[in-house]
C-alpha atoms as a PDB file:
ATOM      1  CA  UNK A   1      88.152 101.551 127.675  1.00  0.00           C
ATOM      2  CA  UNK A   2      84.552 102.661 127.815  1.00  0.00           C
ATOM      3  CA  UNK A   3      82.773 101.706 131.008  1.00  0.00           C
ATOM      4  CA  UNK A   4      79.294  99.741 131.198  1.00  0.00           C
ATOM      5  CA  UNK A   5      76.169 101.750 131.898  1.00  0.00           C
ATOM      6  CA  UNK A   6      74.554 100.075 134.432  1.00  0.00           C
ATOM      7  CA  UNK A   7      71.032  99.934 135.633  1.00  0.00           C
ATOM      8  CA  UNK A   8      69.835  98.044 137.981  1.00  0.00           C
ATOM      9  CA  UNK A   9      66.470  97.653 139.061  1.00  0.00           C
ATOM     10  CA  UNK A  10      65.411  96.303 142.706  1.00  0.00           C
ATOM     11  CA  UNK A  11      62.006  94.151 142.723  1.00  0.00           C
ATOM     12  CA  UNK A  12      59.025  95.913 145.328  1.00  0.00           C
ATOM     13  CA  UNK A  13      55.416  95.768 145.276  1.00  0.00           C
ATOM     14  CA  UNK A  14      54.627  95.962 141.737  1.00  0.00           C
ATOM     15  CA  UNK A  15      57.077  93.556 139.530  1.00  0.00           C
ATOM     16  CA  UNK A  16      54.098  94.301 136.744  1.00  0.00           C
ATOM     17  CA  UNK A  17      56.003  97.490 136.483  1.00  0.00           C
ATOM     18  CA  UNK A  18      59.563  96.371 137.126  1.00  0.00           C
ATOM     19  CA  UNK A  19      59.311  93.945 134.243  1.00  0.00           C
ATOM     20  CA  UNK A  20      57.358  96.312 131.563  1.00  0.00           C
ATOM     21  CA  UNK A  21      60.588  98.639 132.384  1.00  0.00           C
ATOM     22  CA  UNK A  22      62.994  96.010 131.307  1.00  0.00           C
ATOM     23  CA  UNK A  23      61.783  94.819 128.803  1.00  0.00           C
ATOM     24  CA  UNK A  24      61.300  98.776 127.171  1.00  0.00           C
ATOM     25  CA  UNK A  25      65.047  99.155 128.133  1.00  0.00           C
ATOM     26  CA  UNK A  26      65.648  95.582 126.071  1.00  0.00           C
ATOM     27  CA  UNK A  27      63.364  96.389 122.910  1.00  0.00           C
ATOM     28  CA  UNK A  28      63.662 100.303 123.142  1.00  0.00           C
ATOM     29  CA  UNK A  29      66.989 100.928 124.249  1.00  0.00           C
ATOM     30  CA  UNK A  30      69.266  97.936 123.314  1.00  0.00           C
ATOM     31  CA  UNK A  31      69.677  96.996 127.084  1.00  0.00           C
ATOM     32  CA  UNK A  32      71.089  93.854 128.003  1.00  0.00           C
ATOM     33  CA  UNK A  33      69.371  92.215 131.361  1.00  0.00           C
ATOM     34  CA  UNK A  34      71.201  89.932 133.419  1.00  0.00           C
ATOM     35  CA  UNK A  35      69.536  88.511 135.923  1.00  0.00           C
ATOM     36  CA  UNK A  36      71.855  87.549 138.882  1.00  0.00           C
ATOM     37  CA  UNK A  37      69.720  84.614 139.628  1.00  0.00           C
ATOM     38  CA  UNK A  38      69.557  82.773 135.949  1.00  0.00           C
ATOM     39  CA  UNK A  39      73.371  83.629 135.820  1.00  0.00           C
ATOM     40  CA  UNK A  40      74.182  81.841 138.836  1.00  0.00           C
ATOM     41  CA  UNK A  41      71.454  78.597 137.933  1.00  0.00           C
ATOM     42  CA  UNK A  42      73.081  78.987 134.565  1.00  0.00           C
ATOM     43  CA  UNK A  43      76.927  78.560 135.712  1.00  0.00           C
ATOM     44  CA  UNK A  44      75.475  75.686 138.141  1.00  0.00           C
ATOM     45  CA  UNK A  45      73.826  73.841 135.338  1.00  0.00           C
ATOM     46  CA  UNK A  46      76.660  74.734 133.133  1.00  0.00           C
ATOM     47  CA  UNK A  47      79.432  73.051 135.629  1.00  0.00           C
ATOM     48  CA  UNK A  48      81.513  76.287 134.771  1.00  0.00           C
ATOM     49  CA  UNK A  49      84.631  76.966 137.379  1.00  0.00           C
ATOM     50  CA  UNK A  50      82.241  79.960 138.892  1.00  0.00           C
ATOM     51  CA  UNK A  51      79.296  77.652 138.846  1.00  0.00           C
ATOM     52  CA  UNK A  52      81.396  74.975 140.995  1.00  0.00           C
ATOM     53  CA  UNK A  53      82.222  77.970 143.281  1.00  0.00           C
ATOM     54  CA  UNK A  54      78.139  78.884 143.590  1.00  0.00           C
ATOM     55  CA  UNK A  55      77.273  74.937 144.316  1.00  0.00           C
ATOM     56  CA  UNK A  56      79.719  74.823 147.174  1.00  0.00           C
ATOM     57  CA  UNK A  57      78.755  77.967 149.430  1.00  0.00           C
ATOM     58  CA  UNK A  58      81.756  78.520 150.355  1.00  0.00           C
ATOM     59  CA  UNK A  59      82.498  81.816 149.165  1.00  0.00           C
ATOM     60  CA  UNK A  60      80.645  84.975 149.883  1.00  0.00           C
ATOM     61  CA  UNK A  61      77.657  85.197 147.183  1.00  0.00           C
ATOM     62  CA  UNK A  62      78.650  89.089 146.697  1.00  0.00           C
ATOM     63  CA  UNK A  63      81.992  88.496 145.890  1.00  0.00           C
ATOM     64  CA  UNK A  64      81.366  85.799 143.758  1.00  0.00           C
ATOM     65  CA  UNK A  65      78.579  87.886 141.878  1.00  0.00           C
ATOM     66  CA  UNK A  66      80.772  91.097 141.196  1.00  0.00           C
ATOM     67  CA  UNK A  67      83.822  88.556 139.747  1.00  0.00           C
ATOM     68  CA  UNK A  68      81.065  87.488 137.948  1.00  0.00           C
ATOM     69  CA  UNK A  69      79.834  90.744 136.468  1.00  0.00           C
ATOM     70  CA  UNK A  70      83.196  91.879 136.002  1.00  0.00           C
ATOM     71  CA  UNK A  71      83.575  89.122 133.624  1.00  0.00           C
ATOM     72  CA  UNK A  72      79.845  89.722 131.816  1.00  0.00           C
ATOM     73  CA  UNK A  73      80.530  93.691 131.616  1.00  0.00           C
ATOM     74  CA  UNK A  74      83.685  93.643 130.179  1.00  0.00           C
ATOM     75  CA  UNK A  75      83.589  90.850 128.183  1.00  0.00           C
ATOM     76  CA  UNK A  76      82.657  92.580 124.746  1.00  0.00           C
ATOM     77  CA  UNK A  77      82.904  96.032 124.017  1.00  0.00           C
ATOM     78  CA  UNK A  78      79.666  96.264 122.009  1.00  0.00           C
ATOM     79  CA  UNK A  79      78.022  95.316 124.747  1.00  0.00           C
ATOM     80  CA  UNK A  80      78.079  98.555 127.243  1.00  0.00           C
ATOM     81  CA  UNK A  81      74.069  98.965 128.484  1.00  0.00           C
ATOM     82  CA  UNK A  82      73.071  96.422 131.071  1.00  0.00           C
ATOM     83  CA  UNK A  83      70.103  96.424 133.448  1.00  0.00           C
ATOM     84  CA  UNK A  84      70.411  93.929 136.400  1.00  0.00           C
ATOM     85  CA  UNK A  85      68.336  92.270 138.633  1.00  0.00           C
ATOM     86  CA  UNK A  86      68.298  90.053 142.029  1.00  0.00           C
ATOM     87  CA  UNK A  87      71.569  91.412 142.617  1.00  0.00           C
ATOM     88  CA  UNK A  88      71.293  92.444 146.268  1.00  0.00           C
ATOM     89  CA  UNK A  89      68.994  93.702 148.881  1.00  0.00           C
ATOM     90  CA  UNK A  90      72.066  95.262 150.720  1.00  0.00           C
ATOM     91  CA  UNK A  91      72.708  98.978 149.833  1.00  0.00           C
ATOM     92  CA  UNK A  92      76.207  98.179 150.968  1.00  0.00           C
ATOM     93  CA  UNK A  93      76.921  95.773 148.051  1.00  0.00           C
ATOM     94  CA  UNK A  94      75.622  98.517 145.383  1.00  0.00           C
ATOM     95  CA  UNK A  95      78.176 100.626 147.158  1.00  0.00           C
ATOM     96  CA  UNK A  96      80.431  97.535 146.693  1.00  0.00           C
ATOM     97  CA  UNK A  97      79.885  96.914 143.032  1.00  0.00           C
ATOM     98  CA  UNK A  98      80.725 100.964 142.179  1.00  0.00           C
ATOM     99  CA  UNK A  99      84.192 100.784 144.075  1.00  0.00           C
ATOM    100  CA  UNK A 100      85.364  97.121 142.923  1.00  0.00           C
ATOM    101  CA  UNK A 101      83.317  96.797 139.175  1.00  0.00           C
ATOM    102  CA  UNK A 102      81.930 100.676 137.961  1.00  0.00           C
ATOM    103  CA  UNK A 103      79.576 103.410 138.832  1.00  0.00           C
ATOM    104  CA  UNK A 104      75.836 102.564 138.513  1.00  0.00           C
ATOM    105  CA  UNK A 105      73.996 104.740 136.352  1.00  0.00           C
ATOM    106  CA  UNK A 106      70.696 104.387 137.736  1.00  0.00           C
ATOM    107  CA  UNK A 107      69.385 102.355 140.678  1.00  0.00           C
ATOM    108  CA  UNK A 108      65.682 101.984 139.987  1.00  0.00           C
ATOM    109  CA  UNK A 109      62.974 100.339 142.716  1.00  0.00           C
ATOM    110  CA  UNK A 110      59.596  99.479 142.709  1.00  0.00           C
ATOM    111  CA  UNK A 111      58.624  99.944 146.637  1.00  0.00           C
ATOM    112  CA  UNK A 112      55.710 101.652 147.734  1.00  0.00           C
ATOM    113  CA  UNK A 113      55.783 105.735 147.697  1.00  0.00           C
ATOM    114  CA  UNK A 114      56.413 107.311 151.198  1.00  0.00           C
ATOM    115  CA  UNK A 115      53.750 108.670 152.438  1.00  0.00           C
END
């Protein structure tokens, strides 16, 4: 089985940028974006088994967002280019998402350039 490429792109100072980037990877590049924030709203408005899990708070929200992505990036095998957002703002849970879901391809940010 082919593994997802994923991108995923961390919000900063200039989301101008950030979303002119996805939406080239969308149009240009047949990118799918999933935005961790509309998924989870989605399942929640949905009443979905995962979106019962989000509503209650129980669970960790990093766990529950890599079952989730497992789900999304395996789903369909046509479907193998994703770019995702308002995942984390943790480097420990993009180190968590390569060892339990699959390597990211690119991490892009928008922060401010050292000096």
């Amino acid at each position: 089985m082919l593994k997802p490429e994923v991108i995923f792109a961390l919000p900063g100072i200039n989301p101008e940028l950030m979303d002119s980037l996805i939406e080239n990877l969308k149009t240009e590049r047949n990118y799918i974006h999933l935005d961790m924030d509309c998924i989870i709203k989605y399942a929640k408005e949905r009443n979905t088994e995962m979106g019962q899990r989000y509503a209650k708070g129980e669970e960790d929200l990093v766990s529950l967002n890599l079952e989730q992505l497992k789900k999304i990036l395996f789903h369909n095998p046509n479907n193998k280019k994703f770019v995702i957002t308002n995942f984390s703002k943790e480097l420990k849970d993009y180190h968590r998402f390569e060892s339990d879901v699959c390597k990211i391809c690119r991490l892009v940010t928008f922060s401010k350039p050292l000096d």
